[in-house]
Protein backbone atom coordinates (compact mmCIF):
# COMPACT_ATOMS: atom_id res chain seq x y z
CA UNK A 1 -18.14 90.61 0.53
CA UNK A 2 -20.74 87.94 0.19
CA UNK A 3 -19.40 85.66 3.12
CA UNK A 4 -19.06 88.88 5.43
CA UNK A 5 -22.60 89.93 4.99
CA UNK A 6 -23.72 86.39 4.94
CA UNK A 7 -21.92 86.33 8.42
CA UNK A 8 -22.86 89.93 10.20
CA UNK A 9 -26.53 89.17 8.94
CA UNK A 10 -26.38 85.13 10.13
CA UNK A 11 -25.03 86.41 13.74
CA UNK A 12 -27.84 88.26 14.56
CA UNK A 13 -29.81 84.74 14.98
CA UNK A 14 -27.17 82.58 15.35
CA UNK A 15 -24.39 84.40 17.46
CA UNK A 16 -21.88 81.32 16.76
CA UNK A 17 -22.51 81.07 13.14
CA UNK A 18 -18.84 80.74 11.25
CA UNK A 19 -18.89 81.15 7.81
CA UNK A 20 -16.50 79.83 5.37
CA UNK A 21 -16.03 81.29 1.83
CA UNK A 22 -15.10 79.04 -0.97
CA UNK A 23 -13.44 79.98 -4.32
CA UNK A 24 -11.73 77.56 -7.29
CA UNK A 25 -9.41 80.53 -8.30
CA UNK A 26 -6.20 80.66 -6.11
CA UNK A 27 -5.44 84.78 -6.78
CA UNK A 28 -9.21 85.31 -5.59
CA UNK A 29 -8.69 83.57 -2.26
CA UNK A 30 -5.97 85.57 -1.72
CA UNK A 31 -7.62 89.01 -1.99
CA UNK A 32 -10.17 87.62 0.16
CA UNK A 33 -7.72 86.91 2.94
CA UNK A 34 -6.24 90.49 2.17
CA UNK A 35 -9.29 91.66 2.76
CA UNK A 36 -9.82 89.51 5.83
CA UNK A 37 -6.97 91.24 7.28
CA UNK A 38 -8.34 94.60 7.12
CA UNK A 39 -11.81 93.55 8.77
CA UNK A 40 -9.58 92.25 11.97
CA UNK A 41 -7.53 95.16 12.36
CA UNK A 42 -10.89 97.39 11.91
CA UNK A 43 -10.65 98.94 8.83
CA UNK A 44 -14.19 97.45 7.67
CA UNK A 45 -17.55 98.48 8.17
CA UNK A 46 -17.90 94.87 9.82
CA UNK A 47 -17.18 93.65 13.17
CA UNK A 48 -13.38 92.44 13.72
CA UNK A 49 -14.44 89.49 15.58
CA UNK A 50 -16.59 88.11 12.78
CA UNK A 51 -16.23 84.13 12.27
CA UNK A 52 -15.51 83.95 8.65
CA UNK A 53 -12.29 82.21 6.53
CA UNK A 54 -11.46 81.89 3.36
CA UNK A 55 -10.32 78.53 2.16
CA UNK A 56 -9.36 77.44 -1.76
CA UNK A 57 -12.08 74.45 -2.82
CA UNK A 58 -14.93 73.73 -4.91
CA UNK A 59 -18.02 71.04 -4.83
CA UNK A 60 -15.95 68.99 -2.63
CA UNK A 61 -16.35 71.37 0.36
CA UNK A 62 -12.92 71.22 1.95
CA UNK A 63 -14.39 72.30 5.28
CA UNK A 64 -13.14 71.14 8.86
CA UNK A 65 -16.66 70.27 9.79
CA UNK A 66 -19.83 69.27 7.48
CA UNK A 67 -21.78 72.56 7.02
CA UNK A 68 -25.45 73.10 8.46
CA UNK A 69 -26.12 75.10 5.47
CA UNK A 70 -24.00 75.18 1.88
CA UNK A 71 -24.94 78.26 -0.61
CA UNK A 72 -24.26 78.18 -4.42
CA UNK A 73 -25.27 80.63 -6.16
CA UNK A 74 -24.19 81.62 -9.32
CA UNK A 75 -22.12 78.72 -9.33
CA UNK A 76 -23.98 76.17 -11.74
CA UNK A 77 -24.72 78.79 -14.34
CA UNK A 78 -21.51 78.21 -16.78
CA UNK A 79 -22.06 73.94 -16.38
CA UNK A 80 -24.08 71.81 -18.97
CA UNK A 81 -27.19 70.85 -17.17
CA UNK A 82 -26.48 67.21 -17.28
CA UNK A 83 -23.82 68.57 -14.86
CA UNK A 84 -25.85 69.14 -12.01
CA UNK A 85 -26.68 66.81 -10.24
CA UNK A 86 -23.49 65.87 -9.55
CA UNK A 87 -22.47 68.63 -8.32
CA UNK A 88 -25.43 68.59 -6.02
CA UNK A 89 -24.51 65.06 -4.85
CA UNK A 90 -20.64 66.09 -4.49
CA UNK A 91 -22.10 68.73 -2.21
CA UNK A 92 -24.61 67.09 0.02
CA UNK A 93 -22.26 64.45 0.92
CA UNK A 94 -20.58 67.20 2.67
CA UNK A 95 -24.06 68.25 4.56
CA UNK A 96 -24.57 67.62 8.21
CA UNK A 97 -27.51 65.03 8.31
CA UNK A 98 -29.79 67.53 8.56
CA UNK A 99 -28.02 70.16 6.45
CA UNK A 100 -29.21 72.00 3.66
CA UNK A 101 -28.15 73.11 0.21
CA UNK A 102 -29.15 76.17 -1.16
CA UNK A 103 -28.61 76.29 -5.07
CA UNK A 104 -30.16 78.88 -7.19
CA UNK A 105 -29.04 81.98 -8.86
CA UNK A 106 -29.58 86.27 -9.00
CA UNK A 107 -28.80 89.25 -10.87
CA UNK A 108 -25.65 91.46 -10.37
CA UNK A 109 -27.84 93.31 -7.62
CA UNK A 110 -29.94 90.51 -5.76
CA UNK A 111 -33.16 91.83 -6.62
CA UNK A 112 -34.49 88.56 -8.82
CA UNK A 113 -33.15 85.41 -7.38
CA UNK A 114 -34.32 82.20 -7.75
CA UNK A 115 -33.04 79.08 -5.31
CA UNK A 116 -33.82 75.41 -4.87
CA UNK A 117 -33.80 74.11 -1.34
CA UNK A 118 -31.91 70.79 -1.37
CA UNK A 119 -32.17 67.76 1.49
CA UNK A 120 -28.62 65.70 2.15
CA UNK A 121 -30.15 63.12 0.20
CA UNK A 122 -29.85 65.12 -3.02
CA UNK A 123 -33.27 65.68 -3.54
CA UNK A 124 -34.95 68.93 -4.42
CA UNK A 125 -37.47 69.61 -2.17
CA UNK A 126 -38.63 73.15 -3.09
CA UNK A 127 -37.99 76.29 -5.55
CA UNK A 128 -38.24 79.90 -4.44
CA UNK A 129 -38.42 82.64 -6.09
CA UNK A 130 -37.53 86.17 -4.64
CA UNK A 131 -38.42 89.80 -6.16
CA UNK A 132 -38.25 92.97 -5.58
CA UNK A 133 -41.43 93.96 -6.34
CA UNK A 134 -41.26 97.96 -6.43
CA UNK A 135 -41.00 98.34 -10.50
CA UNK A 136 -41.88 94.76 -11.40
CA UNK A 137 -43.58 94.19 -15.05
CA UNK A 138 -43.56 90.58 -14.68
CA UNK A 139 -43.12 87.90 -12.15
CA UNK A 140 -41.70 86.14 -15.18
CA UNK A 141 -38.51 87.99 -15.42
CA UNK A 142 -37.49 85.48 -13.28
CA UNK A 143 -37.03 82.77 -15.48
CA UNK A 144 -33.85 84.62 -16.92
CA UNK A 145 -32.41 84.01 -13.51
CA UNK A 146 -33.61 80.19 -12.96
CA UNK A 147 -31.17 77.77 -11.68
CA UNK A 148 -29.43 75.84 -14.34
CA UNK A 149 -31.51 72.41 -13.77
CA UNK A 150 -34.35 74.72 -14.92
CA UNK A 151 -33.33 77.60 -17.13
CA UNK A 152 -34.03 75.30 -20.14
CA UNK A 153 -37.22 74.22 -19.11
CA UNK A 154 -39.11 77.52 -19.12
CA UNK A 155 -40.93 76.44 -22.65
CA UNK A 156 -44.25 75.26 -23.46
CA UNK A 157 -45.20 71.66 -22.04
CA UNK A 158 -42.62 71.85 -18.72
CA UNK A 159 -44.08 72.71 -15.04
CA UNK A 160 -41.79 75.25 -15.20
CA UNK A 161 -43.44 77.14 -18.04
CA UNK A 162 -46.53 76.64 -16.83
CA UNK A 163 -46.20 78.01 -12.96
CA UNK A 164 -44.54 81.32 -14.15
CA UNK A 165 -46.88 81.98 -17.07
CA UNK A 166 -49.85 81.18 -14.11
CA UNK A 167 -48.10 83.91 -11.59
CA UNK A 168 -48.03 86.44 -14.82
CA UNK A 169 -51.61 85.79 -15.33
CA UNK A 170 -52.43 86.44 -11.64
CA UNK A 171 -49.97 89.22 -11.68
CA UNK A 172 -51.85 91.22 -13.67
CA UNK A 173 -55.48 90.09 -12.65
CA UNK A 174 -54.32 91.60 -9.20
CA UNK A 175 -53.57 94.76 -10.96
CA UNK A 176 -56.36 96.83 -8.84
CA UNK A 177 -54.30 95.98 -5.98
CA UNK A 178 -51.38 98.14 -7.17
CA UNK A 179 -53.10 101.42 -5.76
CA UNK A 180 -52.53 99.96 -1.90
CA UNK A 181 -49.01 98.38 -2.92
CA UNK A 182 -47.22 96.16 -5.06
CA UNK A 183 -47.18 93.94 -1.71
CA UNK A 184 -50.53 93.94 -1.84
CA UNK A 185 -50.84 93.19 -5.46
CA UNK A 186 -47.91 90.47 -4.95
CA UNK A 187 -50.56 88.55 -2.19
CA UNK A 188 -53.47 88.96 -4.00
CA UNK A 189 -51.77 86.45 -7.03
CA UNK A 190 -50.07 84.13 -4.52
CA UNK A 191 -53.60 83.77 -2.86
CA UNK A 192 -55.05 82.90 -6.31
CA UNK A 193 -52.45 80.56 -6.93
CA UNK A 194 -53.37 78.87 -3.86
CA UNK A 195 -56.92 78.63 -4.51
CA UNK A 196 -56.30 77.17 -7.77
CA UNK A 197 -54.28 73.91 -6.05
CA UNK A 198 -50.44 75.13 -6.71
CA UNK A 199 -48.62 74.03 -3.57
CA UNK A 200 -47.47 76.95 -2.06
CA UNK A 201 -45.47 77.08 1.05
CA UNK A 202 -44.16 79.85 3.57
CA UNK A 203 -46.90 82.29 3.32
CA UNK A 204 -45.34 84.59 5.60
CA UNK A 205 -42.56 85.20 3.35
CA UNK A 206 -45.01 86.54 0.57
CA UNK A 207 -44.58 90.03 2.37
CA UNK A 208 -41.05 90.00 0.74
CA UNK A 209 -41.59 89.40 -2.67
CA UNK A 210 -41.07 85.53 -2.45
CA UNK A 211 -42.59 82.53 -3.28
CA UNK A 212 -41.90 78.56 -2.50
CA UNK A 213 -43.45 76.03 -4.11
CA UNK A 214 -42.74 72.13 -4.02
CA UNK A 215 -40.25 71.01 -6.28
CA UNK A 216 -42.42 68.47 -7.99
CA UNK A 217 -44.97 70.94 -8.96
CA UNK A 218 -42.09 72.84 -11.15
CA UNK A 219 -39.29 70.23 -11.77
CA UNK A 220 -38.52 69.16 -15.54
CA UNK A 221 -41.11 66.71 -16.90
C-alpha cells in the first residue's frame, strides 16, 4: 500500500514517476504482486495504469535504472547503529548523481516521522521532523521515532538533545498562540528558533507541522 500511494500521490507532479517497491521477505513480494493484480484489473481504489512493481531486494537496490529518489523508512530501526552507514553507502551507490535518499522513520499511523535527507555521496545533509500538530504535548515525542543514527543520541551533551529540548521550550513559550491554532503556535517556536541562530530551512513547510534543520547542527557529537 505504501508504493501505491507513494505512486498515485508522486503522479500528480510527476506524471511518469514509476515506483518500485522493495521487500527482503520472498512470501511478502508475492502478496504484493497479488495485490498488483487486482489494481490492473480495477478492483482498487487506484488507477490501473499506475507505474509501480514489486521486485525481491534489499540495500543493494536491484532496480533496472538508478533511482532519482530511494525511501527507507522503518528499515534501519532493528540494525545496530554502527550498521548504518553502510547501509546508507550500499544505497547511494545505487542513486542517480543527483539522487536522493530519504532515511528516517514514523509511527504505525504517519503522524510523527522523522527523516534524514541524504546526497549520493553518503552524506547527511539535513533532518526533518514532521507532526501532526492537532493534540501535540510535545515536539519531543519525536525523539521516540528518530532515525537509528540518532535514536541513541537524544541524551544530555548530543545536538540532538539539545535541538528537541530547545523546540519544547519554544513549544510551550508559544502557548498563547494555541487560541488562533496549533499552526500558529507551531510558527511562533520555529520563528524563535530562528532568531536564536538554529539553521532552519524550508520555512514554507512549517504550515505542515515540519521542520528541517542542517544535519550538522543535530548529528552525533
Amino acid at each position: 500500500m505504501t508504493a501505491l500511494e507513494l505512486a498515485a500521490r508522486l503522479r500528480d507532479s510527476a506524471p511518469d514517476v514509476e515506483v518500485l517497491g522493495l521487500e527482503i521477505d520472498p512470501a511478502r513480494v508475492d502478496r504484493a504482486r497479488s495485490q498488483l493484480e487486482r489494481l490492473r484489473a480495477g478492483a482498487t481504489p487506484f488507477a490501473a495504469d499506475l507505474r509501480v512493481d514489486f521486485a525481491r531486494g534489499g540495500f543493494e537496490i536491484p532496480a533496472p535504472r538508478r533511482p532519482a529518489v530511494i525511501r527507507a523508512f522503518n528499515v534501519l530501526r532493528q540494525y545496530d547503529e554502527g550498521d548504518v552507514r553502510t547501509a546508507w553507502e550500499q544505497m547511494t551507490a545505487r542513486l542517480h548523481p543527483e539522487g536522493v535518499l530519504i532515511e528516517g522513520t514514523c509511527d504505525e499511523i504517519g503522524r510523527i516521522m522523522t527523516w534524514i535527507d541524504i546526497g549520493p555521496d553518503s552524506h547527511p545533509r539535513t533532518l526533518t521532523v514532521s507532526l501532526r500538530l492537532a493534540g501535540l504535548d510535545a515536539p519531543s515525542v519525536a525523539a521516540e521515532r528518530l532515525p537509528k543514527a540518532l535514536i541513541h543520541r537524544n541524551v544530555t551533551g548530543e545536538r540532538i538533545h539539545v535541538f528537541l529540548s530547545s523546540l519544547d521550550r519554544e513549544w510551550e513559550r508559544a502557548a498563547a498562540m494555541a487560541a488562533f491554532s496549533p499552526v500558529q503556535r507551531w510558527r511562533a517556536a520555529l520563528s524563535a528558533l530562528d532568531r536564536q541562530g538554529w539553521p532552519l530551512r524550508g520555512r514554507h513547510r512549517w504550515r505542515l507541522g515540519e521542520v528541517t534543520v542542517d544535519w550538522e547542527a543535530v548529528a552525533p557529537a
